[in-house]
C-alpha atoms as a PDB file:
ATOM      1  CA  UNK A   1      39.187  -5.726  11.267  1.00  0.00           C
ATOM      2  CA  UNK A   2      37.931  -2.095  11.688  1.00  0.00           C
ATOM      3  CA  UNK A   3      37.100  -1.636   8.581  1.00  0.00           C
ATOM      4  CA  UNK A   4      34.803  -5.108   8.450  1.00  0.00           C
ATOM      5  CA  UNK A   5      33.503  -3.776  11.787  1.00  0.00           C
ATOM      6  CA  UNK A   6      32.537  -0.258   9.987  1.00  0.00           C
ATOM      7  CA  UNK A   7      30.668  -2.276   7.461  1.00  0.00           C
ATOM      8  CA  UNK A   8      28.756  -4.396   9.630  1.00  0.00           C
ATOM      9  CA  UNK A   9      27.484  -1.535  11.902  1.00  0.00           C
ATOM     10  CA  UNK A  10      26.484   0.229   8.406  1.00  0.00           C
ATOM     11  CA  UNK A  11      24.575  -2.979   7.099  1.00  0.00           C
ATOM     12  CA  UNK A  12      22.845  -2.987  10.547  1.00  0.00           C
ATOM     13  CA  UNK A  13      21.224   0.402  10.861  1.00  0.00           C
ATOM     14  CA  UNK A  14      20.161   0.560   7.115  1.00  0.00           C
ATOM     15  CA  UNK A  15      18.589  -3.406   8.399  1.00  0.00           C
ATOM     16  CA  UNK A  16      17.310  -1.349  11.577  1.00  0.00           C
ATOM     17  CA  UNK A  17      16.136   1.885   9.069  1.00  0.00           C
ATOM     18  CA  UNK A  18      14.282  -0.923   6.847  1.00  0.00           C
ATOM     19  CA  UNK A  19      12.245  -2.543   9.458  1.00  0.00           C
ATOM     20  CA  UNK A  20      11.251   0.895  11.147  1.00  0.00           C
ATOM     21  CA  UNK A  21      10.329   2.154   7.658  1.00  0.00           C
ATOM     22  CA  UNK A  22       7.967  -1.023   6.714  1.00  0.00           C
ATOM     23  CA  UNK A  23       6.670  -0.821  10.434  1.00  0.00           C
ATOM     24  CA  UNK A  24       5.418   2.103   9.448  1.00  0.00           C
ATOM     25  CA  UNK A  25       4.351   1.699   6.358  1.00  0.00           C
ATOM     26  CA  UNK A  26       2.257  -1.277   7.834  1.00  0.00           C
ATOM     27  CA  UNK A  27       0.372   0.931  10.178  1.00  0.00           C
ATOM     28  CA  UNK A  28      -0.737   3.457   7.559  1.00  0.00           C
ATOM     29  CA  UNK A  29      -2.106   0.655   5.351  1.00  0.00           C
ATOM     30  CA  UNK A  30      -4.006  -0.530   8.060  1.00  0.00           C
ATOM     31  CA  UNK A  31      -5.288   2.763   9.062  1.00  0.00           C
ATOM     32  CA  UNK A  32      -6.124   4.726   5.901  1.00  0.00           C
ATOM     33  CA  UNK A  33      -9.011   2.961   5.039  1.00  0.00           C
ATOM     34  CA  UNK A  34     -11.073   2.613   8.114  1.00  0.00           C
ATOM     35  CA  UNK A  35      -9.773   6.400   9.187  1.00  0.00           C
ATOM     36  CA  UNK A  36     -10.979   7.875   5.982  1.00  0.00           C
ATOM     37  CA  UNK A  37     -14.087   5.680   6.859  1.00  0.00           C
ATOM     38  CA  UNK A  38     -14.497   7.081  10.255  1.00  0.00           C
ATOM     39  CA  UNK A  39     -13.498  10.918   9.365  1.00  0.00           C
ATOM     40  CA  UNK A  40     -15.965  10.848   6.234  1.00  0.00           C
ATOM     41  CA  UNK A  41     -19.348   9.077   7.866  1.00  0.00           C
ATOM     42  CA  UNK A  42     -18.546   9.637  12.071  1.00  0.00           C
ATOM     43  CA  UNK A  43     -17.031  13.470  11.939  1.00  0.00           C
ATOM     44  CA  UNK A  44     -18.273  15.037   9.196  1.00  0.00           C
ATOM     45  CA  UNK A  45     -22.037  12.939   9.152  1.00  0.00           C
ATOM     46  CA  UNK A  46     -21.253  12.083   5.677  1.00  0.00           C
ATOM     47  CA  UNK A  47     -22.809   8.993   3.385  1.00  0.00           C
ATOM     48  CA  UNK A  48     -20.912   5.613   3.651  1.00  0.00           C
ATOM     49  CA  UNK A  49     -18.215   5.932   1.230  1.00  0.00           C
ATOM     50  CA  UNK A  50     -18.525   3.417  -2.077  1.00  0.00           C
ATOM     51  CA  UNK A  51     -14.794   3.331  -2.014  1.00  0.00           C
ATOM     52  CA  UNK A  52     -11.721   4.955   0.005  1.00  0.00           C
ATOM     53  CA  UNK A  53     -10.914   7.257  -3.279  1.00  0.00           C
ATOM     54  CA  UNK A  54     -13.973   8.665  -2.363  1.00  0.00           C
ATOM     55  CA  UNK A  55     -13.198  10.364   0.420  1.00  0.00           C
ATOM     56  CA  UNK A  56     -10.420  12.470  -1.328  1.00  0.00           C
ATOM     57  CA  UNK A  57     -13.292  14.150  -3.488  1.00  0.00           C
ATOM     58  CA  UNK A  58     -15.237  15.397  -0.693  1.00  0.00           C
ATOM     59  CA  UNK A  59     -13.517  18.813  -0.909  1.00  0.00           C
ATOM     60  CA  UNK A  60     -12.750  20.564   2.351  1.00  0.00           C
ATOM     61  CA  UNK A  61     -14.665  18.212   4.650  1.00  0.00           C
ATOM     62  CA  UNK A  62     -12.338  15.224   4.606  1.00  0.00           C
ATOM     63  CA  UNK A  63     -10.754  15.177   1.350  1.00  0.00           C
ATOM     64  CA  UNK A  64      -6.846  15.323   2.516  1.00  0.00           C
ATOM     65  CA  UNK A  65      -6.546  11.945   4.453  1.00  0.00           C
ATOM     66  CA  UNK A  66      -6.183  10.118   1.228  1.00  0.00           C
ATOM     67  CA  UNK A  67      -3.734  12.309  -0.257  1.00  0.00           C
ATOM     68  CA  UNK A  68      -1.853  12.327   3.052  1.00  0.00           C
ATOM     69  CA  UNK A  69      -1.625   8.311   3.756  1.00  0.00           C
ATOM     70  CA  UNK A  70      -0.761   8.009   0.029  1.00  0.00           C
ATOM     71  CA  UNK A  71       2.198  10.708   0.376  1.00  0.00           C
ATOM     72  CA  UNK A  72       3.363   8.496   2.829  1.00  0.00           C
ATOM     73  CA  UNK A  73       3.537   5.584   1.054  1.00  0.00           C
ATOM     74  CA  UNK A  74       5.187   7.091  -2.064  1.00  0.00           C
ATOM     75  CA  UNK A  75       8.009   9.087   0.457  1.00  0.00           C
ATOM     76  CA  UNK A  76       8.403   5.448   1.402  1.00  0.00           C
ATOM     77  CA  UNK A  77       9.404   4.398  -2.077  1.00  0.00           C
ATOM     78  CA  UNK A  78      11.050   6.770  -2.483  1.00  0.00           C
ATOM     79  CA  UNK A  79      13.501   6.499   0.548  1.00  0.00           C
ATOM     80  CA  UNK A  80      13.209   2.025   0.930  1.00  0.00           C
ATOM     81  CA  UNK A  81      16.235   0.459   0.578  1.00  0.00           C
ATOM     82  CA  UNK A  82      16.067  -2.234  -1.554  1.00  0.00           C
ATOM     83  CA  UNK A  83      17.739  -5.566  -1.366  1.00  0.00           C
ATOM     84  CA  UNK A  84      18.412  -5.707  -4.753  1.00  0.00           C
ATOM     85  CA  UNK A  85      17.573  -3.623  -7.788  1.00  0.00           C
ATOM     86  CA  UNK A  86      14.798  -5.261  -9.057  1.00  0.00           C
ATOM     87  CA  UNK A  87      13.249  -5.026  -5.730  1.00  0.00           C
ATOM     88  CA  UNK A  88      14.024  -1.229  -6.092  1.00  0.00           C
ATOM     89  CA  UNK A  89      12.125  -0.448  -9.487  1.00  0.00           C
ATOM     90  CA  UNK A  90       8.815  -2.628  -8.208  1.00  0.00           C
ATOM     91  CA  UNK A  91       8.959  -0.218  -5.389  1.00  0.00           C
ATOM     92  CA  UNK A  92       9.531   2.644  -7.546  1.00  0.00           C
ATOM     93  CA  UNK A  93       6.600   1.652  -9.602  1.00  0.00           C
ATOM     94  CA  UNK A  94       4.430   1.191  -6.830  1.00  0.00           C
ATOM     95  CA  UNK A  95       5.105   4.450  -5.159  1.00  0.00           C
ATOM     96  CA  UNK A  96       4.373   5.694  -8.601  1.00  0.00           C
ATOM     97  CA  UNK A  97       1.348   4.095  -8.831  1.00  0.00           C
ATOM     98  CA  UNK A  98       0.031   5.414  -5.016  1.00  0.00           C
ATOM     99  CA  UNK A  99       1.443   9.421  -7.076  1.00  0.00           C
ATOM    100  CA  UNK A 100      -1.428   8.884  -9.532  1.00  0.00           C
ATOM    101  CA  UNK A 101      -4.019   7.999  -7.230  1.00  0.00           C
ATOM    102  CA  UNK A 102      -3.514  10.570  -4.720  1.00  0.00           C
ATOM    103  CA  UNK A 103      -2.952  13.574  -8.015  1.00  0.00           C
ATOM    104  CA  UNK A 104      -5.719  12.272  -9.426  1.00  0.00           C
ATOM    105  CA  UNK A 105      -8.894  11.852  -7.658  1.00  0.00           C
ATOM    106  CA  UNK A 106     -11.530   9.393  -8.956  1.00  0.00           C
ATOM    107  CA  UNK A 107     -15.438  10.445 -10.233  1.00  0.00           C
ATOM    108  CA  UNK A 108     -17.943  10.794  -7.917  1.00  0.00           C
ATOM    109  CA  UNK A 109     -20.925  12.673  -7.472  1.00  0.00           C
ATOM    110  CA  UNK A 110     -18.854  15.254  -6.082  1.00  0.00           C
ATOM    111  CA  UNK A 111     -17.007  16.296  -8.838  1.00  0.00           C
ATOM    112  CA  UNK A 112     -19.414  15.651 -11.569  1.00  0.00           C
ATOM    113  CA  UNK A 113     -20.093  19.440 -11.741  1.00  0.00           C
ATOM    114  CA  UNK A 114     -16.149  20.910 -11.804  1.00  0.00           C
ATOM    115  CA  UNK A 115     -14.430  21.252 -15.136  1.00  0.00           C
ATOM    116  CA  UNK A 116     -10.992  20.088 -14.062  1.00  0.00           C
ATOM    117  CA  UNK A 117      -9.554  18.199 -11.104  1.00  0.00           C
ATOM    118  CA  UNK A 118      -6.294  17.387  -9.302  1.00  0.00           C
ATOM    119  CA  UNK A 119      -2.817  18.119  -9.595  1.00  0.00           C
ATOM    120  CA  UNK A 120      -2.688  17.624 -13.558  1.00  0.00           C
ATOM    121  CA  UNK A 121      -6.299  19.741 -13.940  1.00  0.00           C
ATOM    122  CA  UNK A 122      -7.672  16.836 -15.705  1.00  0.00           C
ATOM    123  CA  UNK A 123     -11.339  16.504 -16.786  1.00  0.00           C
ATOM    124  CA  UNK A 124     -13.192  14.129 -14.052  1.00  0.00           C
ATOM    125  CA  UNK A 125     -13.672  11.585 -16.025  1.00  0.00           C
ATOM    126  CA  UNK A 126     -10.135  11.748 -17.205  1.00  0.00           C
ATOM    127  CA  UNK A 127      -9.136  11.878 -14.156  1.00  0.00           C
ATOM    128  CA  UNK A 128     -11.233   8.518 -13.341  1.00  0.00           C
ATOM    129  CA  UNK A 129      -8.791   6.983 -15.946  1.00  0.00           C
ATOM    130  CA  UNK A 130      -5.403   7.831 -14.721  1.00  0.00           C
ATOM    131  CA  UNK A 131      -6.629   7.229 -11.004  1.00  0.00           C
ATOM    132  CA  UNK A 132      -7.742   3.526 -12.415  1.00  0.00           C
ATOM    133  CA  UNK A 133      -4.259   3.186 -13.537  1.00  0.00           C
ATOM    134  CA  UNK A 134      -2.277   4.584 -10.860  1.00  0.00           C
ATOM    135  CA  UNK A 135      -4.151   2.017  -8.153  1.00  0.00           C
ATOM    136  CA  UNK A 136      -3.573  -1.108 -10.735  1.00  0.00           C
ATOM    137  CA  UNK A 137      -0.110  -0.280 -10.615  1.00  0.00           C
ATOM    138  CA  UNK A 138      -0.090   0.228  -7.063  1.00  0.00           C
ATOM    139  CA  UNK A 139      -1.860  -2.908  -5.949  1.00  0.00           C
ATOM    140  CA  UNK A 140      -0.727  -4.943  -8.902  1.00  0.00           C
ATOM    141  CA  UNK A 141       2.730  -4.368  -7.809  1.00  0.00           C
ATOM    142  CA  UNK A 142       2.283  -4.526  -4.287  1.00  0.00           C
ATOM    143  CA  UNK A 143       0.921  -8.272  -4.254  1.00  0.00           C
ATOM    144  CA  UNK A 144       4.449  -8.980  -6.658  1.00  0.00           C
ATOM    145  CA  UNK A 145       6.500  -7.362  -4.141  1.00  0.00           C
ATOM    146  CA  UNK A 146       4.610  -9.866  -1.247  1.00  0.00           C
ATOM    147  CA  UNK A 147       4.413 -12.590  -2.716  1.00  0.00           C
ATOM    148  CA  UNK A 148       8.033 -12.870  -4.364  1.00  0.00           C
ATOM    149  CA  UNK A 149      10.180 -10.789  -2.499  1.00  0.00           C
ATOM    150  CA  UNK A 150       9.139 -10.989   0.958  1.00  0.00           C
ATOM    151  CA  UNK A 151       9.346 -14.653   0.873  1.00  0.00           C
ATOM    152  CA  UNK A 152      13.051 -14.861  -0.898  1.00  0.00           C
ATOM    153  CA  UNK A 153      15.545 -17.394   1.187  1.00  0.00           C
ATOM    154  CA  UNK A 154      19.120 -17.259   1.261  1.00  0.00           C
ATOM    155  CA  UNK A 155      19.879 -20.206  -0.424  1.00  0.00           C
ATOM    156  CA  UNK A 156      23.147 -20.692   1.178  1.00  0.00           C
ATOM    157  CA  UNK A 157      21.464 -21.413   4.881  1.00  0.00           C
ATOM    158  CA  UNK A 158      18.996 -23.479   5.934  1.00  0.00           C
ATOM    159  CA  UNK A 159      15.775 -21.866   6.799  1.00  0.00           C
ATOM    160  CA  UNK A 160      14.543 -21.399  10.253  1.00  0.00           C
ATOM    161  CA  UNK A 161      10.864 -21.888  11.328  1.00  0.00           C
ATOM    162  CA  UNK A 162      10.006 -18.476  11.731  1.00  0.00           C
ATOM    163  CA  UNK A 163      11.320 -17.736   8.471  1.00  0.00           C
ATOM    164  CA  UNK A 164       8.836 -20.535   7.231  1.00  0.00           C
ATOM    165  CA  UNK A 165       6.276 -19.398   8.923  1.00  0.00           C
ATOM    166  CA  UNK A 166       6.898 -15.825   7.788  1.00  0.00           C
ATOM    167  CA  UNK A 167       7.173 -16.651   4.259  1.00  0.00           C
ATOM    168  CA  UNK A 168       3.388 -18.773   4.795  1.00  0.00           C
ATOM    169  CA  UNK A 169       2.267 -15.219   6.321  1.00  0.00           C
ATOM    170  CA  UNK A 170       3.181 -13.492   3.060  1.00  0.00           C
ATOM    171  CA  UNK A 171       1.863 -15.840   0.995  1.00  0.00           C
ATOM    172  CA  UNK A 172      -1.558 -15.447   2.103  1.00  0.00           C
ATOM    173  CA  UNK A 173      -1.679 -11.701   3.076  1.00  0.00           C
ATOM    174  CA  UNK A 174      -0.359 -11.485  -0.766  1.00  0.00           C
ATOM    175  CA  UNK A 175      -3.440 -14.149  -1.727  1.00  0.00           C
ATOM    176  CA  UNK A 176      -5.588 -11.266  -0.181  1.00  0.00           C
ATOM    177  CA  UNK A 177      -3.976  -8.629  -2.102  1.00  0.00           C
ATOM    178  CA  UNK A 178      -4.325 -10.839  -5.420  1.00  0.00           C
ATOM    179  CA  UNK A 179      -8.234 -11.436  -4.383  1.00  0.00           C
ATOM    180  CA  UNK A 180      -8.788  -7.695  -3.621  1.00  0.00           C
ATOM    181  CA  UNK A 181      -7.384  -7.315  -6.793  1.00  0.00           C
ATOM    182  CA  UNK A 182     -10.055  -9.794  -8.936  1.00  0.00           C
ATOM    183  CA  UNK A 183     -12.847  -7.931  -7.022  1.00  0.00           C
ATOM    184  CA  UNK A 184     -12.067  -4.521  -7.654  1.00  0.00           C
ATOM    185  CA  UNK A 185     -12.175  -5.917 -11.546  1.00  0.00           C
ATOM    186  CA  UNK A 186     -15.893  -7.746 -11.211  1.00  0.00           C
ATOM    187  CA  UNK A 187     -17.103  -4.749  -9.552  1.00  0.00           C
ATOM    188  CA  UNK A 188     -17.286  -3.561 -13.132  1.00  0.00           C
ATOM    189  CA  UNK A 189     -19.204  -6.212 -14.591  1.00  0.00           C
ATOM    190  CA  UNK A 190     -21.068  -7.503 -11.005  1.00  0.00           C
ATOM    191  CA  UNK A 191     -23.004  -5.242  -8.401  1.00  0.00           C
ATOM    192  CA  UNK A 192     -21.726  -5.913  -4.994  1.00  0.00           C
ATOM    193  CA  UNK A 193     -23.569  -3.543  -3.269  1.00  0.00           C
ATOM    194  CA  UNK A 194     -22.843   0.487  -2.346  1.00  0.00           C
ATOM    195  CA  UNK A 195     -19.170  -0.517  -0.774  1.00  0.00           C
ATOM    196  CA  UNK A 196     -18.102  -2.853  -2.502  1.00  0.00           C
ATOM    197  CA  UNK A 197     -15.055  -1.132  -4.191  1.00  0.00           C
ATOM    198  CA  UNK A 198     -14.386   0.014  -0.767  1.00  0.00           C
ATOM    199  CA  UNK A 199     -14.559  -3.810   0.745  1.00  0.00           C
ATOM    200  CA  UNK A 200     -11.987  -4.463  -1.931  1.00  0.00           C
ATOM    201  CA  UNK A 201      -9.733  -1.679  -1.645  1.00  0.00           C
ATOM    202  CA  UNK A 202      -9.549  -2.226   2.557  1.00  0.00           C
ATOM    203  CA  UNK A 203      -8.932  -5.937   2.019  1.00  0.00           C
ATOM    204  CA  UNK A 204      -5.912  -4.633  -0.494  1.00  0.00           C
ATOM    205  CA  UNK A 205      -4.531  -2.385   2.373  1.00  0.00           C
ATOM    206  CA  UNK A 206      -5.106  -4.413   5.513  1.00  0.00           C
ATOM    207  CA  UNK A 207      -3.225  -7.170   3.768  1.00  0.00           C
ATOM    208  CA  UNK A 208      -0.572  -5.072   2.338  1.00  0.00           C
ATOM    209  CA  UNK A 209      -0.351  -3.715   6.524  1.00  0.00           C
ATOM    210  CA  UNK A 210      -0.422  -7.714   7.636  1.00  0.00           C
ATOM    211  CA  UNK A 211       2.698  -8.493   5.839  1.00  0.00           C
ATOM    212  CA  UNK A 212       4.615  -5.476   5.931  1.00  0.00           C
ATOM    213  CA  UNK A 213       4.540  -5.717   9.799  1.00  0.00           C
ATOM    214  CA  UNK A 214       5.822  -9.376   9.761  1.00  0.00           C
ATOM    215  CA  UNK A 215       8.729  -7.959   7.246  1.00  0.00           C
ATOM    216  CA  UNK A 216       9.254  -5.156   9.340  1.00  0.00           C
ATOM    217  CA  UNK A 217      10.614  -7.258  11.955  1.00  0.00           C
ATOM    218  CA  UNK A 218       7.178  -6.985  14.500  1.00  0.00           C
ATOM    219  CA  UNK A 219       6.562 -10.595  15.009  1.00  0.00           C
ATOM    220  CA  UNK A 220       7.388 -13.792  14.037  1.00  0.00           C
ATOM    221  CA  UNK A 221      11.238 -12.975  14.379  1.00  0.00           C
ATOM    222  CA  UNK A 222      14.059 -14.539  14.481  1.00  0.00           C
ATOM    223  CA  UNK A 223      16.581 -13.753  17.089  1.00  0.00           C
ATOM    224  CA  UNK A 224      19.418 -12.955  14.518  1.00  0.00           C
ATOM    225  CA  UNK A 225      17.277 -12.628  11.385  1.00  0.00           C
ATOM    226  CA  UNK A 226      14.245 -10.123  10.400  1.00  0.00           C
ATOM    227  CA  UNK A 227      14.355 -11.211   6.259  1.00  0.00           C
END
């Protein structure tokens, strides 16, 4: 009996380390975008940004936000615990993914004049590249993790109404991810104005934030359940 006991009070504070972990995971996504924004154009009386990358190339003014928000998300990957070991490696990924973009900094005007960049000393252009890559990966994987393992059901109980609810809630915040997603791909072939990368990157990262709080347990919980 004590020992069942033991692991039920060990299944409940990794539950209870899970939820505060997406909690806060939720408010960063929510946040980076609009306080890399507000730091860039409000504080430091910069130009609008054309995306959030941006903001990490703009050197000692407001160039560690990014880097900082993204640190958080890949210490987040790097700590989750999973449900189940696939869940695990399409975290992994993602936090690896979020590594690239925040080692890497994308071109801008900024840079167009300095012979190496970032962590890896890469070429800006270069650079460009493996940023490109780390954010597909990071997005890409994100809207998989949403849309099919936020909304997995136990099988073996019947669900409840917030849990159908919750599971609706993740299906569209992951729609937004997925849309985000086909923008920041026609912004290569169609001109949607100076921010529209950074429209599509926000919309990526407020709907990323918008699910992980409902997963994190913040609302639309069940008494006994947070799944």
């Amino acid at each position: 009996m004590s020992s069942n006991n033991g692991n039920k009070s060990e299944i409940d504070y990794a539950n209870k380390q899970r939820q505060y972990q997406l909690v806060v995971l939720g408010v960063v996504s929510i946040l980076l975008g609009a306080l890399c924004a507000f730091i860039c154009v409000v504080v430091y009386k910069l130009p609008m940004l054309s995306s959030i990358s941006q903001s990490a190339t703009t050197g000692v003014q407001a160039g560690m936000i990014l880097p900082f928000g993204l640190g958080m998300m890949v210490l987040f990957a790097i700590t989750y615990k999973s449900y189940c070991l696939s869940e695990r490696i399409i975290v992994i990924l993602m936090g690896i993914g979020f590594a690239l973009v925040a080692m890497q900094p994308c071109y801008s005007s900024y840079l167009a004049h300095e012979p190496s960049v970032g962590l890896l000393g890469l070429p800006p252009k270069i650079s460009d590249i493996v940023h490109l890559i780390g954010a597909a990966m990071g997005f890409g994987l994100m809207a998989v993790w949403i849309m099919f393992y936020f909304t997995k059901t136990d099988k073996t109980k019947i669900p409840t109404s917030e849990k159908l609810r919750r599971n609706a809630w993740y299906r569209f915040w992951g729609g937004g991810v997925f849309i985000s997603i086909l923008l920041l791909c026609l912004c290569f072939f169609v001109d949607f104005g100076p921010i529209g990368v950074f429209v599509a990157e926000e919309l990526a990262l407020f709907s990323m934030g918008m699910a992980v709080l409902v997963k994190g347990g913040a609302f639309f919980r069940d008494k006994h359940e947070t799944s």
